[in-house]
N, C-alpha and C. Protein backbone atom coordinates (compact mmCIF):
# COMPACT_ATOMS: atom_id res chain seq x y z
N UNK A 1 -18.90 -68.50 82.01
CA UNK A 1 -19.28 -68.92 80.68
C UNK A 1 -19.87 -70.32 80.77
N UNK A 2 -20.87 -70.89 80.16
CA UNK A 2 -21.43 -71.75 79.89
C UNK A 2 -21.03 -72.38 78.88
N UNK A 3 -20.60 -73.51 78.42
CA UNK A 3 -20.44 -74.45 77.47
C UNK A 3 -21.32 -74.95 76.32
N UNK A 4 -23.09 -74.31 76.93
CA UNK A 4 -23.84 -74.58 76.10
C UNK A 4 -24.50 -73.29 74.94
N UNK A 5 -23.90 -72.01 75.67
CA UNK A 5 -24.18 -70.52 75.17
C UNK A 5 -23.32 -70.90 73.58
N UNK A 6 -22.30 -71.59 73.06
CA UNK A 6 -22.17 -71.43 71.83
C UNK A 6 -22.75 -72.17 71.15
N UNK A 7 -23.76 -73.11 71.35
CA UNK A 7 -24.47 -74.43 70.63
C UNK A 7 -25.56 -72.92 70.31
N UNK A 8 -26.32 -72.32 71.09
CA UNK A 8 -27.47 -72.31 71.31
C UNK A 8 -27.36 -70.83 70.62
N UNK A 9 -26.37 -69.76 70.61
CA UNK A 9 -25.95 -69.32 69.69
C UNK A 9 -26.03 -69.38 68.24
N UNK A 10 -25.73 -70.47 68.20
CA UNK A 10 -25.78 -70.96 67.12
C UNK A 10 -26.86 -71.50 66.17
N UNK A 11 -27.76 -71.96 67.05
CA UNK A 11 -28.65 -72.31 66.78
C UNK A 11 -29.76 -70.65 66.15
N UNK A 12 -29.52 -69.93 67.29
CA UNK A 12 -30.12 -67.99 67.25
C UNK A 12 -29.42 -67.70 65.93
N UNK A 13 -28.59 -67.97 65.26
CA UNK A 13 -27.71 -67.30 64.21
C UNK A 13 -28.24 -68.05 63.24
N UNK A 14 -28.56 -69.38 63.19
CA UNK A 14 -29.25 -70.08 61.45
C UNK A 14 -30.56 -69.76 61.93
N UNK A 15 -31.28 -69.24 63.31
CA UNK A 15 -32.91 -69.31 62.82
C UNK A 15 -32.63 -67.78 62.62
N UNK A 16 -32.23 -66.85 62.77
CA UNK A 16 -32.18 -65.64 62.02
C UNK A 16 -31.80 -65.68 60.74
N UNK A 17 -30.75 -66.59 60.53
CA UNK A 17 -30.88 -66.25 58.83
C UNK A 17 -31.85 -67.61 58.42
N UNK A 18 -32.70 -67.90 58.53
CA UNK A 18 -33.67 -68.23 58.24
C UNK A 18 -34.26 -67.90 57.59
N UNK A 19 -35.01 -66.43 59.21
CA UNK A 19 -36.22 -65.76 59.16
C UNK A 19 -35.52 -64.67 58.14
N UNK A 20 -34.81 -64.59 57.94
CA UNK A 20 -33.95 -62.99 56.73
C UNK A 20 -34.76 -63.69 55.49
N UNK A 21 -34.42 -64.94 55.52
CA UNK A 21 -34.36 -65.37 53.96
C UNK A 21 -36.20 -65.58 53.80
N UNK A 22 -36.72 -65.92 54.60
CA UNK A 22 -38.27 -65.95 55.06
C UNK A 22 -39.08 -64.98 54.47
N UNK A 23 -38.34 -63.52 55.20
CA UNK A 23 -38.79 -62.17 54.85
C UNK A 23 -38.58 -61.55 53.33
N UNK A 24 -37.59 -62.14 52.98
CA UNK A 24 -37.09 -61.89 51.32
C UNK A 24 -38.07 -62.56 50.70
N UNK A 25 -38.43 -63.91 50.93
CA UNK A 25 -39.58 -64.18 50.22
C UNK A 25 -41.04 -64.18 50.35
N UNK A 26 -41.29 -63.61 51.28
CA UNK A 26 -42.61 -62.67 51.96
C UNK A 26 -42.30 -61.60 50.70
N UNK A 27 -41.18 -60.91 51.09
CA UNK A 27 -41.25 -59.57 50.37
C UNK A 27 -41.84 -59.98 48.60
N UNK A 28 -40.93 -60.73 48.01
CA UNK A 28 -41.11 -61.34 46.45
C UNK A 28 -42.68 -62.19 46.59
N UNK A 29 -43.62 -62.43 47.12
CA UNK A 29 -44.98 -63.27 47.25
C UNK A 29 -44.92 -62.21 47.26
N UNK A 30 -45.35 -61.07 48.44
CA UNK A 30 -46.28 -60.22 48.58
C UNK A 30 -46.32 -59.11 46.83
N UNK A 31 -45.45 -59.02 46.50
CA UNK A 31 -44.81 -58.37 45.13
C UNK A 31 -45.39 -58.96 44.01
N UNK A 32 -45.35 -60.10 43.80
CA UNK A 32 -46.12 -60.70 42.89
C UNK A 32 -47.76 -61.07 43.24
N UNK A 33 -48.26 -60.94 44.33
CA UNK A 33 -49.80 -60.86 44.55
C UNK A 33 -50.51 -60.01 43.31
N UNK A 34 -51.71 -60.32 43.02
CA UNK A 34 -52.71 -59.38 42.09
C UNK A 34 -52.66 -57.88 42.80
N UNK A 35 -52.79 -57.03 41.81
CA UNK A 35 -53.25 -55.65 42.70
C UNK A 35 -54.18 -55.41 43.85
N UNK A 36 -55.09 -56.50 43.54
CA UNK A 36 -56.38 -56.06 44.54
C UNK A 36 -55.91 -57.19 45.72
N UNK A 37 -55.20 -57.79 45.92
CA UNK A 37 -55.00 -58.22 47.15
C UNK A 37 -54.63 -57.77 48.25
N UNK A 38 -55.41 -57.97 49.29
CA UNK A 38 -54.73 -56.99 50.46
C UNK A 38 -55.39 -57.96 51.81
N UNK A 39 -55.19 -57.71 52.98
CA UNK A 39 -55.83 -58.36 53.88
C UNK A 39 -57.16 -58.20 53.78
N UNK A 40 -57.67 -59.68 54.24
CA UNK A 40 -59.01 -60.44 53.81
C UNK A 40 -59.40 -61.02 52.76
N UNK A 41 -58.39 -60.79 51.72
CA UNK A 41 -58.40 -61.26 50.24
C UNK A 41 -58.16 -62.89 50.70
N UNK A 42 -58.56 -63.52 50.29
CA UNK A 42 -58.15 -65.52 49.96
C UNK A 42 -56.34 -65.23 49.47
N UNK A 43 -56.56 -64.55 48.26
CA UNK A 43 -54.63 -64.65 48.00
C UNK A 43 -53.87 -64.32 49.03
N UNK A 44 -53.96 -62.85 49.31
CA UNK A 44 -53.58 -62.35 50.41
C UNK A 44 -53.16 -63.10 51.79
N UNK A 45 -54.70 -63.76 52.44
CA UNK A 45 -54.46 -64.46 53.18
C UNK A 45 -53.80 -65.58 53.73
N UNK A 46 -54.27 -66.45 52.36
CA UNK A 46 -53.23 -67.57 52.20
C UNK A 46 -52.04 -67.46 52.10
N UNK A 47 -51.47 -66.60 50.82
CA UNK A 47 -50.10 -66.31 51.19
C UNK A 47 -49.37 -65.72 52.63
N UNK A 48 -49.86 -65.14 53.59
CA UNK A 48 -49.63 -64.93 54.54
C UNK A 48 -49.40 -65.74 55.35
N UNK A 49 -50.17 -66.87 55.40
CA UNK A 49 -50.75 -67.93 56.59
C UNK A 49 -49.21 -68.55 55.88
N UNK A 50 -49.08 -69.26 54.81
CA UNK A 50 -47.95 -70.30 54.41
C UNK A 50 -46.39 -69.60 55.03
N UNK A 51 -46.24 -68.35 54.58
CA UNK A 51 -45.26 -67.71 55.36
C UNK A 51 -45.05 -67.62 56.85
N UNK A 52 -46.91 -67.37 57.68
CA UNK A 52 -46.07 -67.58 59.20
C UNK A 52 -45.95 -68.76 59.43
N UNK A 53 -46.40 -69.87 58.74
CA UNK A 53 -46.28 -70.95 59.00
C UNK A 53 -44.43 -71.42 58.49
N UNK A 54 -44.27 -70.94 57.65
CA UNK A 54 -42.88 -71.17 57.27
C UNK A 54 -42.04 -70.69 58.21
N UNK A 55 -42.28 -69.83 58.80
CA UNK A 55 -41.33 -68.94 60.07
C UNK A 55 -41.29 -69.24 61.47
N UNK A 56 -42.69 -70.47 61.29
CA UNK A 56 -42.54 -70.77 62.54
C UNK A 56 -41.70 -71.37 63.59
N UNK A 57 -40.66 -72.42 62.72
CA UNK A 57 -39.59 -73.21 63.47
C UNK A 57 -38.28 -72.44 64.24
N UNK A 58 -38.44 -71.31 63.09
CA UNK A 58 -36.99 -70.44 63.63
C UNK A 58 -37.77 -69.48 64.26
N UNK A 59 -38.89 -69.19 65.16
CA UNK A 59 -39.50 -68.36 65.84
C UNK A 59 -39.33 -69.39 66.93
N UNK A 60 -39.84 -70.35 66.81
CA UNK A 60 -39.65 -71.25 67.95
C UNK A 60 -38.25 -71.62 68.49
N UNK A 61 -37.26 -71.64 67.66
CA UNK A 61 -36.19 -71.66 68.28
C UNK A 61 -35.26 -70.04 69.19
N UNK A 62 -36.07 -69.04 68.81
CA UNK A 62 -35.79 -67.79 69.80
C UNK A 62 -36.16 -67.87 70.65
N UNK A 63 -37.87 -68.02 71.08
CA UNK A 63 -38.59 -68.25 71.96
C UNK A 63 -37.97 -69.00 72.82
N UNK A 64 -36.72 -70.46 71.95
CA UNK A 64 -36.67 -71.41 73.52
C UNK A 64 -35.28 -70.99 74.06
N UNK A 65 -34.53 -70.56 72.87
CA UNK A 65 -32.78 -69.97 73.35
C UNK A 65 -32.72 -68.76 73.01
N UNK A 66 -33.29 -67.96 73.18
CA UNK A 66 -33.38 -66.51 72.98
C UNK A 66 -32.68 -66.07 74.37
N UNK A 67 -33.45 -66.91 75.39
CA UNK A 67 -33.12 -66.03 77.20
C UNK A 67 -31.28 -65.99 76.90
N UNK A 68 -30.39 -67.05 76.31
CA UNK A 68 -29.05 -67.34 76.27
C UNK A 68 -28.74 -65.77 76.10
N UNK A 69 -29.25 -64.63 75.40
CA UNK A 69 -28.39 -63.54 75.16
C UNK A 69 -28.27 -62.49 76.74
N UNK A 70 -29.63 -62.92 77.26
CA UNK A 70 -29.88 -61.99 78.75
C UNK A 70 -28.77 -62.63 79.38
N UNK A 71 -28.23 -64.12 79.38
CA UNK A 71 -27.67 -64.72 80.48
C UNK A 71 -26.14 -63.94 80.30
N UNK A 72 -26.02 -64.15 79.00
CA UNK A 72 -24.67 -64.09 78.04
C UNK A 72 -24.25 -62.31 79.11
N UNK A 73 -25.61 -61.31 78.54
CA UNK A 73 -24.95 -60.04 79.30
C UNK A 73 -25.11 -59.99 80.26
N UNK A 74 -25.79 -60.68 81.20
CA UNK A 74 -25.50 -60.87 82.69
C UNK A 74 -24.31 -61.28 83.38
N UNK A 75 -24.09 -62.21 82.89
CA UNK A 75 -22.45 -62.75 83.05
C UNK A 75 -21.55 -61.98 82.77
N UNK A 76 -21.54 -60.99 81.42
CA UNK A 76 -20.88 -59.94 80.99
C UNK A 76 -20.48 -58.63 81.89
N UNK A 77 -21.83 -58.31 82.40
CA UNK A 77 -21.74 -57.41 83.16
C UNK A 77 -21.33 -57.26 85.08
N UNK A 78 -21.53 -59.01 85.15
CA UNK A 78 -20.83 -59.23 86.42
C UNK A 78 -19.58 -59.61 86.49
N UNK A 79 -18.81 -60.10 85.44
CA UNK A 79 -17.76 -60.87 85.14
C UNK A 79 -16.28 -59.03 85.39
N UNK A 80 -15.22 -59.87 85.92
CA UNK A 80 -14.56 -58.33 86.04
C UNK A 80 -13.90 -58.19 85.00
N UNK A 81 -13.70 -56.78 84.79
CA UNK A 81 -13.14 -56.31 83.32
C UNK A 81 -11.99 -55.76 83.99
N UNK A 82 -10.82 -56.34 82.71
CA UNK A 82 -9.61 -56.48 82.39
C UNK A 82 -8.84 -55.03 82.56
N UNK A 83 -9.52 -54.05 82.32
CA UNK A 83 -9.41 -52.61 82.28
C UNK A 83 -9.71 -52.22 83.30
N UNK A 84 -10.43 -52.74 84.47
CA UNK A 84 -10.78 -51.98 85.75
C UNK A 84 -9.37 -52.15 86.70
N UNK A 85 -9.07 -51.05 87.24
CA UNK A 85 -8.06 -51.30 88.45
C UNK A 85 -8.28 -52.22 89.29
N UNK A 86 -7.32 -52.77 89.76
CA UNK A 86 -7.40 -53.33 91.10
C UNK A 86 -7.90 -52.81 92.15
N UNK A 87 -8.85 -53.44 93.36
CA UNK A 87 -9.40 -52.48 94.24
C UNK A 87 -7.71 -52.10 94.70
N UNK A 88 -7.92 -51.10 95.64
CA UNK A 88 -6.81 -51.04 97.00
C UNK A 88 -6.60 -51.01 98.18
N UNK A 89 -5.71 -52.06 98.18
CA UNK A 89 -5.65 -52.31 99.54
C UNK A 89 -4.98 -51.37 100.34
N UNK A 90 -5.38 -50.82 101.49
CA UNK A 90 -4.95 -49.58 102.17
C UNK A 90 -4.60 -50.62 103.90
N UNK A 91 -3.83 -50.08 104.40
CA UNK A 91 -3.83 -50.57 106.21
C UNK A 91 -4.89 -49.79 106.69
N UNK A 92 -5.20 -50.09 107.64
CA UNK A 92 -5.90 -50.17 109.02
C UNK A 92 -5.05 -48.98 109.29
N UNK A 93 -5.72 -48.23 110.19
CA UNK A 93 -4.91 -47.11 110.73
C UNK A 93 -4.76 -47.70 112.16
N UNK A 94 -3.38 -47.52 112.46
CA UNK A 94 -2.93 -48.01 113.96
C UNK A 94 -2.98 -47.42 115.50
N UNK A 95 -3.22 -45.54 114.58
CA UNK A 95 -3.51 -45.18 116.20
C UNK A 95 -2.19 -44.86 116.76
N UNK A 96 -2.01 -44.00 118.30
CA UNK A 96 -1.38 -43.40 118.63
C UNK A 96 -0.08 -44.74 119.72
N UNK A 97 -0.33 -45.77 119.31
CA UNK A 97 0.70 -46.88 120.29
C UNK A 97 1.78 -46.93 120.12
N UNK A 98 2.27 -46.75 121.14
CA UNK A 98 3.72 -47.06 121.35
C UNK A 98 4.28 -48.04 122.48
N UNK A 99 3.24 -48.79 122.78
CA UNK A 99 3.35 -49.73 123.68
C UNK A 99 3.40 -50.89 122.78
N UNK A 100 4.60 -51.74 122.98
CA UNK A 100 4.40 -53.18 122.64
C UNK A 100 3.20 -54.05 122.72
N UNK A 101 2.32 -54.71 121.98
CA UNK A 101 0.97 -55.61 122.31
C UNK A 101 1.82 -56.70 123.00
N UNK A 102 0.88 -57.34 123.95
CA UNK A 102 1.11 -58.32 125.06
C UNK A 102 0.15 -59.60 124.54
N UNK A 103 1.16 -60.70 124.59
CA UNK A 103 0.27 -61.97 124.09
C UNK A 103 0.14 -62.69 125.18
């Protein structure tokens, strides 16, 4: 475990609800646009452009701590689980001796 995976976490968890709250108001702009707006329209467009521009900080913060979730299940998946048996340890097979070993 890393010490810095819960900062950065954290950081992935407010730019997602960010971008939620981003998309809610994408959804309410795009809703209130004129009928005839659609891509290539000036309304259209503009309203578009201000939104990815609004989304951009919490896009940028996935882009830079996003890799934290690959590391997170990498570690996960190498790390040993609590539920797996113990290997077992078995002897060496000794073979037919009945001679004392000589030091």
């Amino acid at each position: 475990m890393q010490s810095r995976w819960v900062w950065q976490l954290g950081v992935l968890q407010d730019a997602l609800e960010r971008l939620d709250t981003l998309a809610e108001r994408w959804q309410a702009t795009r809703d209130e646009l004129p009928a005839d707006a659609h891509r290539g329209t000036d309304a259209y467009d503009i309203a578009l452009a201000t939104h990815h521009a609004e989304c951009r900080d919490a896009l940028h913060d996935w882009a830079t701590h996003g890799h934290t979730l690959t590391e997170i299940n990498t570690a996960a998946r190498r790390a040993p689980s609590p539920l797996a048996l113990p290997p077992m340890v078995t002897a060496a097979p000794t073979g037919d001796r009945t001679a004392p070993a000589h030091r």
